[in-house]
N, C-alpha and C. Protein backbone atom coordinates (compact mmCIF):
# COMPACT_ATOMS: atom_id res chain seq x y z
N UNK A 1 15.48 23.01 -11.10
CA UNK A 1 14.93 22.73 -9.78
C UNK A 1 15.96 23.15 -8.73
N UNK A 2 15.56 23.80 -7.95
CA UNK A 2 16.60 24.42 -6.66
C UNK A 2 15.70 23.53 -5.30
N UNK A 3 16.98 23.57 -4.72
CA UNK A 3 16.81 23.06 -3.05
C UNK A 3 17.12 24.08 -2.31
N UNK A 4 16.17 24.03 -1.05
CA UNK A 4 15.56 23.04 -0.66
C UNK A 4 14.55 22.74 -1.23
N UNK A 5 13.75 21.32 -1.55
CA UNK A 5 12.41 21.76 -2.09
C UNK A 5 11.52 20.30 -1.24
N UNK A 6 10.12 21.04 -1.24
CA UNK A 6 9.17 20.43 -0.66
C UNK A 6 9.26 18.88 -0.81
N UNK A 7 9.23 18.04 0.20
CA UNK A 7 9.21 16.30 -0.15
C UNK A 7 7.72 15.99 -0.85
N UNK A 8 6.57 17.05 -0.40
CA UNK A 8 5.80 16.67 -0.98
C UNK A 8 5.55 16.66 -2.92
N UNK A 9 6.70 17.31 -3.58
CA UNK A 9 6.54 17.46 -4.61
C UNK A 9 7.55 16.02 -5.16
N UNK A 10 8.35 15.50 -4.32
CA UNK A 10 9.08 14.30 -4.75
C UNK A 10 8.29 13.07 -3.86
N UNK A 11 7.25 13.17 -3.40
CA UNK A 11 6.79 11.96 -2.86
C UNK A 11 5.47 11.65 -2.84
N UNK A 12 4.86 10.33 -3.01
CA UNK A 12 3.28 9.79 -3.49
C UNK A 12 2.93 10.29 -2.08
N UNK A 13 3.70 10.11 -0.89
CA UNK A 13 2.68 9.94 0.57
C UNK A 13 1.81 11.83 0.86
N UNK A 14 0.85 11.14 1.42
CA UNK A 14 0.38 12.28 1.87
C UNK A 14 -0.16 12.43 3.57
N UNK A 15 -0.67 13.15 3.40
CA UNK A 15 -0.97 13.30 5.15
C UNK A 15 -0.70 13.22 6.02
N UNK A 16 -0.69 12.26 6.96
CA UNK A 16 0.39 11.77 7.85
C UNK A 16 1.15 10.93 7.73
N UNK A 17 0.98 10.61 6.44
CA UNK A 17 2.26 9.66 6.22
C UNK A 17 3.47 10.13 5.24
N UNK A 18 2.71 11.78 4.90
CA UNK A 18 4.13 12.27 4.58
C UNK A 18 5.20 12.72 5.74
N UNK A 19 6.21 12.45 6.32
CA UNK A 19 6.91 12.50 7.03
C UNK A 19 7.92 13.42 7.33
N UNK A 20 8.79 13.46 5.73
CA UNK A 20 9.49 14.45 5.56
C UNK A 20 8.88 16.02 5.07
N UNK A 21 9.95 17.39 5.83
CA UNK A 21 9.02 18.28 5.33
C UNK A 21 10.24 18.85 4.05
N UNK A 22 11.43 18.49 3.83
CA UNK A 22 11.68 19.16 2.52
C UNK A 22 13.15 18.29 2.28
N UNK A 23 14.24 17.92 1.22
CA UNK A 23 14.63 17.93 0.39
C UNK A 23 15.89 18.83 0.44
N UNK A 24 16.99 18.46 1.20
CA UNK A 24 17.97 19.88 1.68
C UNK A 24 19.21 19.94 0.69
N UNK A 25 19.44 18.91 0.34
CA UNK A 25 21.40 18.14 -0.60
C UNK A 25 20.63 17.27 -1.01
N UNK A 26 21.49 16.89 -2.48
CA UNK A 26 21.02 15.78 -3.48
C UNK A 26 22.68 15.65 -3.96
N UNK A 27 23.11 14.30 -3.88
CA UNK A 27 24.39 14.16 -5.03
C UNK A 27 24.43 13.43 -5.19
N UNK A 28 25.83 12.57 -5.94
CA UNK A 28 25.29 11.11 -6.77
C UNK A 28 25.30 9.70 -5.79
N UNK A 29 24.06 9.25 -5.31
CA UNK A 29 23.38 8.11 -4.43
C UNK A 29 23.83 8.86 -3.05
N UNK A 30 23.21 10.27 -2.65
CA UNK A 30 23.22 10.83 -1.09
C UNK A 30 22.10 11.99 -1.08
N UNK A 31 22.21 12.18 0.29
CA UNK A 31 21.29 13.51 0.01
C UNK A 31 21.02 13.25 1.18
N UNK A 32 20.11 14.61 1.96
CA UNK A 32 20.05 14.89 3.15
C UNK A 32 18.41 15.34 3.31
N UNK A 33 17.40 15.06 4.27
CA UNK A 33 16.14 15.59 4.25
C UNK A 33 15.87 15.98 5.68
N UNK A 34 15.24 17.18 5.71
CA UNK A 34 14.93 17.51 7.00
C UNK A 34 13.25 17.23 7.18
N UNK A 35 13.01 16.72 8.63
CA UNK A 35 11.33 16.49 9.10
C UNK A 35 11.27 16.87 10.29
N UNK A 36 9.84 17.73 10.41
CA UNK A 36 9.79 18.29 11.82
C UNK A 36 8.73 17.97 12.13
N UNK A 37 9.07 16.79 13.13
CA UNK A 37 7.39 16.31 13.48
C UNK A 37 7.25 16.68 14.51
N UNK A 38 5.87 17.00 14.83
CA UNK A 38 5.51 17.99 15.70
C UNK A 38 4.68 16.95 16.78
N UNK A 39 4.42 17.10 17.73
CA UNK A 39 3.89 16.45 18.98
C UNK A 39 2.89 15.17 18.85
N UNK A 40 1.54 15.79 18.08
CA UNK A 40 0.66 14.80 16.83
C UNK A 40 1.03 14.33 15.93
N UNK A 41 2.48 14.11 15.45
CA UNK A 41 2.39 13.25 14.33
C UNK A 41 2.77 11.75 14.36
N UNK A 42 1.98 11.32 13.66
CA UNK A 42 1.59 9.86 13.81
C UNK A 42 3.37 8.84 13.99
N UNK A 43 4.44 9.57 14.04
CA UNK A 43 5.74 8.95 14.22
C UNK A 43 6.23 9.18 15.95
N UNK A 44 5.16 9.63 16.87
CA UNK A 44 5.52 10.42 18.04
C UNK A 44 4.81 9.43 18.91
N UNK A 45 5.35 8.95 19.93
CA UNK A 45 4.51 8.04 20.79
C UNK A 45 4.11 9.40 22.06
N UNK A 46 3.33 8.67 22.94
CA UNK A 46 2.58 9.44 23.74
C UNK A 46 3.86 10.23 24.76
N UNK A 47 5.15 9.60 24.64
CA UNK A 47 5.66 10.74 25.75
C UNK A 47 6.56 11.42 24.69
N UNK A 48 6.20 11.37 23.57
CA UNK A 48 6.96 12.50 22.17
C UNK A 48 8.51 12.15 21.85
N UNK A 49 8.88 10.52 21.99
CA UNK A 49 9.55 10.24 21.28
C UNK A 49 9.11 9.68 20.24
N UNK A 50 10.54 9.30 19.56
CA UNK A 50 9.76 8.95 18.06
C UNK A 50 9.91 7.37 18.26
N UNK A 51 8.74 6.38 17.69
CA UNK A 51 8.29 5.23 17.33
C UNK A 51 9.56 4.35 16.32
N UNK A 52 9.85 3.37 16.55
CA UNK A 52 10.92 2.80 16.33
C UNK A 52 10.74 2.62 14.94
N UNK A 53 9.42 2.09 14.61
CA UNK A 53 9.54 1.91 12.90
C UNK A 53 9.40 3.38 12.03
N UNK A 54 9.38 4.21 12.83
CA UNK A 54 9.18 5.65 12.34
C UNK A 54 10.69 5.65 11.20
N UNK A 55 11.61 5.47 12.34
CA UNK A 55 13.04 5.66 11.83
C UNK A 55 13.54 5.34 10.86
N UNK A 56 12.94 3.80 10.35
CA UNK A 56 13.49 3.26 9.11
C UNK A 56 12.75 4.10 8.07
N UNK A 57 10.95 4.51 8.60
CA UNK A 57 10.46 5.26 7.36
C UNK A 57 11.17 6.38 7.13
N UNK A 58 11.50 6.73 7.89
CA UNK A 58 12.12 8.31 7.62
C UNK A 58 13.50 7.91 6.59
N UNK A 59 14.35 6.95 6.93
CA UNK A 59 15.40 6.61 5.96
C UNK A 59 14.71 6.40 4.71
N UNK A 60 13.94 5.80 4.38
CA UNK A 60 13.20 5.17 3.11
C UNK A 60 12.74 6.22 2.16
N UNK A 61 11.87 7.30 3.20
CA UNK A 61 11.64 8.46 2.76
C UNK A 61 12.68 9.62 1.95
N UNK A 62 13.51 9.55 2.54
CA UNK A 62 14.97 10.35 2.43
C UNK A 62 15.09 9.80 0.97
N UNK A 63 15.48 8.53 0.98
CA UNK A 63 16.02 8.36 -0.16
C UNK A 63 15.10 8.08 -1.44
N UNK A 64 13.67 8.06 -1.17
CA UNK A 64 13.06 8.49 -2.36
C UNK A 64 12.80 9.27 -2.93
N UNK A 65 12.70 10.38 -1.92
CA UNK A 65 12.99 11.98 -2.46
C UNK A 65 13.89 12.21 -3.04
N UNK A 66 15.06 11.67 -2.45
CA UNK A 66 16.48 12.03 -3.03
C UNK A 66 16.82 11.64 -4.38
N UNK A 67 16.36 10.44 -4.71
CA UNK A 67 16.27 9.84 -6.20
C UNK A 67 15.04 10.65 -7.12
N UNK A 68 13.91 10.50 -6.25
CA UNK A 68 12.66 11.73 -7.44
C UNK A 68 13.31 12.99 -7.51
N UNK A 69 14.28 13.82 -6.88
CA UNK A 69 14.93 14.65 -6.97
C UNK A 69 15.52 14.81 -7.90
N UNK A 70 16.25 13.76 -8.25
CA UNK A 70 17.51 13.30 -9.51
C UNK A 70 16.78 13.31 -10.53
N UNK A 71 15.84 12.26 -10.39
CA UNK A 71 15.38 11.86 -11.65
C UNK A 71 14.03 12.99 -11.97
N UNK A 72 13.35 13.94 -11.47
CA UNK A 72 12.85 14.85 -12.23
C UNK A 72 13.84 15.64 -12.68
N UNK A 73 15.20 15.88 -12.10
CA UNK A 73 15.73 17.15 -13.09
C UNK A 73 15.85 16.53 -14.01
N UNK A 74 16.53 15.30 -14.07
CA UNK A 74 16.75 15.06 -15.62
C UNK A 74 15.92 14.66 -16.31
N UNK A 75 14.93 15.00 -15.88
CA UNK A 75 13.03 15.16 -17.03
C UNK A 75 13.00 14.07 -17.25
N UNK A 76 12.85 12.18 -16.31
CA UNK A 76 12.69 11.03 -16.09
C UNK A 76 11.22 10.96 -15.24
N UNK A 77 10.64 10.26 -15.39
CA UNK A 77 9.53 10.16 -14.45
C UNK A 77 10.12 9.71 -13.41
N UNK A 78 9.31 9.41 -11.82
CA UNK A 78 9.89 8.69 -10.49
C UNK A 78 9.06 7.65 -10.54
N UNK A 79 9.94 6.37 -10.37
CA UNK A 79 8.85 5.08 -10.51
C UNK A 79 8.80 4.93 -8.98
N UNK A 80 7.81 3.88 -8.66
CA UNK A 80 7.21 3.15 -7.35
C UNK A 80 8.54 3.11 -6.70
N UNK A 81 8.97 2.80 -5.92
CA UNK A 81 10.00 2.04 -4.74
C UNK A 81 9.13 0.93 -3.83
N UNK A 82 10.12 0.10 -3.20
CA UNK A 82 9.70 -0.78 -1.75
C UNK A 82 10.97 -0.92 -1.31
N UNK A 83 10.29 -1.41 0.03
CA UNK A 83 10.49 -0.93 1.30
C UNK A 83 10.89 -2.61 1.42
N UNK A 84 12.12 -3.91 1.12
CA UNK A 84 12.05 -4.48 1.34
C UNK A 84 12.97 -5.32 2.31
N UNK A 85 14.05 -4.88 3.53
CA UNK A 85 14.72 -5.23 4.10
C UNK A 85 15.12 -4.22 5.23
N UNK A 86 15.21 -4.36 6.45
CA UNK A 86 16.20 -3.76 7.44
C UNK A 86 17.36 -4.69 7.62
N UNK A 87 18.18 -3.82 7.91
CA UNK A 87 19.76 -4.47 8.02
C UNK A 87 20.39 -3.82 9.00
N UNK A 88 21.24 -4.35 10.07
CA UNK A 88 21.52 -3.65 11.47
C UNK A 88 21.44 -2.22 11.52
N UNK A 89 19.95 -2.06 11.99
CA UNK A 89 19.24 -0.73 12.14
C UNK A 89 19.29 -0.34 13.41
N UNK A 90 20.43 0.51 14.38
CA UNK A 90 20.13 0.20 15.26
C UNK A 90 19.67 1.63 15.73
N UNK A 91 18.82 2.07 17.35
CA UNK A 91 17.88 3.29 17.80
C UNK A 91 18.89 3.57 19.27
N UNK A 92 19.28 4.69 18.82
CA UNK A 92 20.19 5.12 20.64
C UNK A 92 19.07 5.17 21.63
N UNK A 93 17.99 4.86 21.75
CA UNK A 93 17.40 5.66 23.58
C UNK A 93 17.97 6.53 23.79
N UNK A 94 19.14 6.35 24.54
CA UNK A 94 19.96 6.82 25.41
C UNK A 94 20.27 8.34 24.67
N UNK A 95 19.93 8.52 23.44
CA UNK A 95 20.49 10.02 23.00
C UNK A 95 19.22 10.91 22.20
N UNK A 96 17.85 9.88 22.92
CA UNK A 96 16.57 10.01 22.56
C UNK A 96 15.93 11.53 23.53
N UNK A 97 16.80 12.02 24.40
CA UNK A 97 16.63 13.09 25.35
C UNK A 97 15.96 14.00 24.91
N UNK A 98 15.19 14.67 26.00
CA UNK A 98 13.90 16.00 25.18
C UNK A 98 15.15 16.86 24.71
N UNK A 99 14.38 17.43 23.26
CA UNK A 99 15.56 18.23 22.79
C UNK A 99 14.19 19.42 22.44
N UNK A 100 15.24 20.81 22.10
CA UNK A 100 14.39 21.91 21.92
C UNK A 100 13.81 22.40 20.75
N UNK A 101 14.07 20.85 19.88
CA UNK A 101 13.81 20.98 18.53
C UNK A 101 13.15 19.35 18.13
N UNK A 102 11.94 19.86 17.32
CA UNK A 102 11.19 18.58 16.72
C UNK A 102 12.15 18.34 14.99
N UNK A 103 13.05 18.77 15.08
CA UNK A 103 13.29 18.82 13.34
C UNK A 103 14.83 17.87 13.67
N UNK A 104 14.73 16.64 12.53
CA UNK A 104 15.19 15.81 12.45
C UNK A 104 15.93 15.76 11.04
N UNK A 105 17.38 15.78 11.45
CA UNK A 105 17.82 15.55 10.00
C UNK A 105 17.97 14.39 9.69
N UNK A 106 18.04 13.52 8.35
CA UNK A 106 18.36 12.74 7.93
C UNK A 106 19.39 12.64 7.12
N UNK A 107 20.53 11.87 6.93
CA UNK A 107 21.18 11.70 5.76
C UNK A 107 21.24 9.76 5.13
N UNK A 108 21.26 9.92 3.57
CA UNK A 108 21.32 8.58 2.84
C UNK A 108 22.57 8.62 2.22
N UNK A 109 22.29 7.17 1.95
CA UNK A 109 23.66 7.27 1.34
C UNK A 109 23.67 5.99 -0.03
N UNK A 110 23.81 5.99 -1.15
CA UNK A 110 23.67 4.54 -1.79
C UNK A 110 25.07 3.62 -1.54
N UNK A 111 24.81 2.49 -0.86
CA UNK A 111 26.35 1.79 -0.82
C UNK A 111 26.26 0.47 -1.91
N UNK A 112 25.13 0.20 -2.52
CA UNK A 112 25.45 -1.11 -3.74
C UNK A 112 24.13 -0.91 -4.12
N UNK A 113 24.29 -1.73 -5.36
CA UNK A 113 22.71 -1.31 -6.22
C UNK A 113 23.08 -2.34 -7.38
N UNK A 114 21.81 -3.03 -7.21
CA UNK A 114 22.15 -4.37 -8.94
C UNK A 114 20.51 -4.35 -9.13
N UNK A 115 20.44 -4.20 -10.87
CA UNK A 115 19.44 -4.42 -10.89
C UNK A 115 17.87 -4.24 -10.52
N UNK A 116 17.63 -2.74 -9.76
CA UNK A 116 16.53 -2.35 -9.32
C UNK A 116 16.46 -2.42 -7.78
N UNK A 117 17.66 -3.05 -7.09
CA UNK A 117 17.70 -3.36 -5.56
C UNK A 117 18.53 -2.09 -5.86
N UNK A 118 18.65 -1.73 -3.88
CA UNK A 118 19.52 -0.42 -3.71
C UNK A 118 19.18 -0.97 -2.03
N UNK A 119 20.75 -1.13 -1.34
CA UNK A 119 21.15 -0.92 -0.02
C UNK A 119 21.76 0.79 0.14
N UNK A 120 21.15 1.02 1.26
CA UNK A 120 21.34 2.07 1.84
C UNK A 120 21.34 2.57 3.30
N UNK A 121 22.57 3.29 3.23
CA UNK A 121 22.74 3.66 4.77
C UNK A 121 22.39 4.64 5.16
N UNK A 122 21.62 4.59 6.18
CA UNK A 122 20.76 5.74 6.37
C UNK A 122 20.81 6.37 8.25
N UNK A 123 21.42 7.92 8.20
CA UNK A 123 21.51 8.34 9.90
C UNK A 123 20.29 9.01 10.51
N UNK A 124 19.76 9.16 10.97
CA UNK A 124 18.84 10.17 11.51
C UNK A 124 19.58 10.94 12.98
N UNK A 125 19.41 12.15 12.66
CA UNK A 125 20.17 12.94 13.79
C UNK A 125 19.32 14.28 14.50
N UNK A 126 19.86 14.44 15.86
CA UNK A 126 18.60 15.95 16.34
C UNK A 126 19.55 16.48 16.67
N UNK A 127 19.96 17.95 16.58
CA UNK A 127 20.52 18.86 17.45
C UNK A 127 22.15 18.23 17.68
N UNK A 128 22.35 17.68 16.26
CA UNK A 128 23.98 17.17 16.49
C UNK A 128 24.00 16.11 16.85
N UNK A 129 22.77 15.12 17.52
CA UNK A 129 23.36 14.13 17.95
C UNK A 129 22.72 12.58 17.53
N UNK A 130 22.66 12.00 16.87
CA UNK A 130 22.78 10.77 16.53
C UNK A 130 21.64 9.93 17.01
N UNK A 131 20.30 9.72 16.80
CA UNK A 131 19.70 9.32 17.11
C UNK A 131 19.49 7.79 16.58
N UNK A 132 19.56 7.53 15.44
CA UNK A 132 19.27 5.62 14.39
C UNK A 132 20.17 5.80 13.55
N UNK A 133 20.63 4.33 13.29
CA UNK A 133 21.59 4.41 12.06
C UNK A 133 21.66 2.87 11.79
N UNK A 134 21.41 2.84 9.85
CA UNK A 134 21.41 1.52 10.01
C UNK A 134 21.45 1.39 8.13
N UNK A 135 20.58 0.49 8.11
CA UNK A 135 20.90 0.21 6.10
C UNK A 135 19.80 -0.40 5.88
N UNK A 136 19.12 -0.11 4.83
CA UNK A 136 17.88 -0.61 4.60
C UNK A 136 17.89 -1.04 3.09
N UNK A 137 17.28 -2.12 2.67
CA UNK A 137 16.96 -2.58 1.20
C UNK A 137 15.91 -2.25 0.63
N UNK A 138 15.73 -1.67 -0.50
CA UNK A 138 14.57 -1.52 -1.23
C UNK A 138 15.17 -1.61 -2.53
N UNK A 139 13.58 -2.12 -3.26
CA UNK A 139 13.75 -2.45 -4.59
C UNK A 139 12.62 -1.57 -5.68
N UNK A 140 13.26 -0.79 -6.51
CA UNK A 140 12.65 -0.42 -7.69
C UNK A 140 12.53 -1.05 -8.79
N UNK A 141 11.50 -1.52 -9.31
CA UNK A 141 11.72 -2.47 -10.89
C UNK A 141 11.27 -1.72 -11.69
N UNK A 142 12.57 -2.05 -12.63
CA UNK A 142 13.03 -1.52 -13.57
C UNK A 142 12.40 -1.69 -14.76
N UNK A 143 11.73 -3.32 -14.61
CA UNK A 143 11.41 -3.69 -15.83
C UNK A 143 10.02 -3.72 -15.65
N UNK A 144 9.38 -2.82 -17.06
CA UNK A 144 8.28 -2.43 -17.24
C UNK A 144 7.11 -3.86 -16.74
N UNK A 145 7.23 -5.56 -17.25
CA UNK A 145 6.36 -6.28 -16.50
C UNK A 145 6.75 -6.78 -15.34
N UNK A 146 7.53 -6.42 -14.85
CA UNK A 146 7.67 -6.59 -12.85
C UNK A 146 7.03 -5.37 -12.35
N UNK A 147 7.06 -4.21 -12.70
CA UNK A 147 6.33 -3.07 -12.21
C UNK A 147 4.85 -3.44 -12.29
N UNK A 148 4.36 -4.10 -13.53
CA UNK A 148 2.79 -4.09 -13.56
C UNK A 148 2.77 -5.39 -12.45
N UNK A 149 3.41 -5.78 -12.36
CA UNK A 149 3.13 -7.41 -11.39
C UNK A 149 3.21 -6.58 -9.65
N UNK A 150 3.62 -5.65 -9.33
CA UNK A 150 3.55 -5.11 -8.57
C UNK A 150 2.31 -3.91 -8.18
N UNK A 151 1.95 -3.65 -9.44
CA UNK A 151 0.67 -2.85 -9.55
C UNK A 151 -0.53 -3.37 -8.79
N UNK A 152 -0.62 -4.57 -9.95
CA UNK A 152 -1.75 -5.86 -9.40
C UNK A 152 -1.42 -6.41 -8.47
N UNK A 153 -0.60 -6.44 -7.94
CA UNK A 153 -0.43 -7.06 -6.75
C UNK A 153 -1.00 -6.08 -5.41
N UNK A 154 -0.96 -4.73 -5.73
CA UNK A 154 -1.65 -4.03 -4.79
C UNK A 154 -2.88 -3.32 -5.34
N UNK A 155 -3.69 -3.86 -6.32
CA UNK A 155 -4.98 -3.70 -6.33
C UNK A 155 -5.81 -4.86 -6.01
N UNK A 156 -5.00 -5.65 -5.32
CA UNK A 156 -5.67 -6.63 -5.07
C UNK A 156 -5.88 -8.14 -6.21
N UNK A 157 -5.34 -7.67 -6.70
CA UNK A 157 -5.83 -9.34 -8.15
C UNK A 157 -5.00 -10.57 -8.23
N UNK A 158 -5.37 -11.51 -8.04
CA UNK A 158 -4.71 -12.56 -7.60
C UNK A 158 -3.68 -13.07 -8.81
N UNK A 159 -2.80 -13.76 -8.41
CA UNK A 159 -1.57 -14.56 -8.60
C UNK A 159 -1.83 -15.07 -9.82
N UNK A 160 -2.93 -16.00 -10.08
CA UNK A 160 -3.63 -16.71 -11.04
C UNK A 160 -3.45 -15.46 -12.72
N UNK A 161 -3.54 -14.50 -12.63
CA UNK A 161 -4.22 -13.15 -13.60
C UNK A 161 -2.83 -12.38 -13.79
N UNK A 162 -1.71 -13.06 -13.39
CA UNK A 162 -0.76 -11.80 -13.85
C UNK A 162 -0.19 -12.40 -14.64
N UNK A 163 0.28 -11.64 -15.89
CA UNK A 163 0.63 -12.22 -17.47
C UNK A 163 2.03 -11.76 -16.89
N UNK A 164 3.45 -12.20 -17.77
CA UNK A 164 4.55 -11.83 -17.67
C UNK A 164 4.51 -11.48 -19.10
């Protein structure tokens, strides 16, 4: 597998909620993704900045690519992720200025990981300059009946019906 490569081939989202457009550096717990959202995309408020919760998706995004990255070369499937913590995430305004470019880099970073959790620090930057930066928690389970308890849990089936 060579980079850059499409996020859509390392990520479930589609449409407008795929975010990122590709997959630039991968190394061990980092990696870098570029997204160029364009005027309509659903992360763009009406005067074409970007939407505050946009930012953390875009970190979240980054680093699931960056791990389905890893883990297809080494011929592993990519399991689910969540999205379960922000941690001083903070958004410059002030360096939010029209720029002559919609393309947004991202970089991740893994700083601790136990057990299927993973904190991560995550920058988003335009044209050199520093737009969010912050650390976000998400959790992958590892173990084959916490994954199905997470399955059912988003097809809807109640609490009562999940076997451990």
């Amino acid at each position: 597998m060579n980079l850059p490569m499409q996020a859509e081939k390392l990520l479930p989202h589609r449409g407008q909620m795929l975010l990122l457009d590709s997959v630039l550096t991968v190394e061990e717990g980092a990696g870098t993704a570029l997204a160029d959202l364009s005027t309509k995309s659903i992360a763009k408020g009406k005067e074409g900045n970007v939407l505050a919760p946009f930012y953390i998706e875009l970190v979240a995004q980054t680093y699931a690519a960056v791990c389905g990255y890893r883990l297809k070369s080494l011929g592993q499937p990519v399991p689910e992720g969540y999205l379960v913590g922000v941690q001083k995430f903070q958004i410059h305004p002030q360096k939010a200025e029209k720029f002559t470019s919609n393309e947004l880099l991202i970089s991740v970073q893994t700083v601790g990981d136990f057990d299927g959790f993973a904190v991560v620090e995550g920058t988003i930057s335009c044209e050199g300059r520093t737009l969010a930066e912050g650390k976000i928690k998400l959790f992958v389970p590892q173990d084959e009946s916490i994954a199905e308890l997470f399955t059912q849990a988003k097809t809807g089936e109640s609490a009562s019906s999940w076997q451990l």
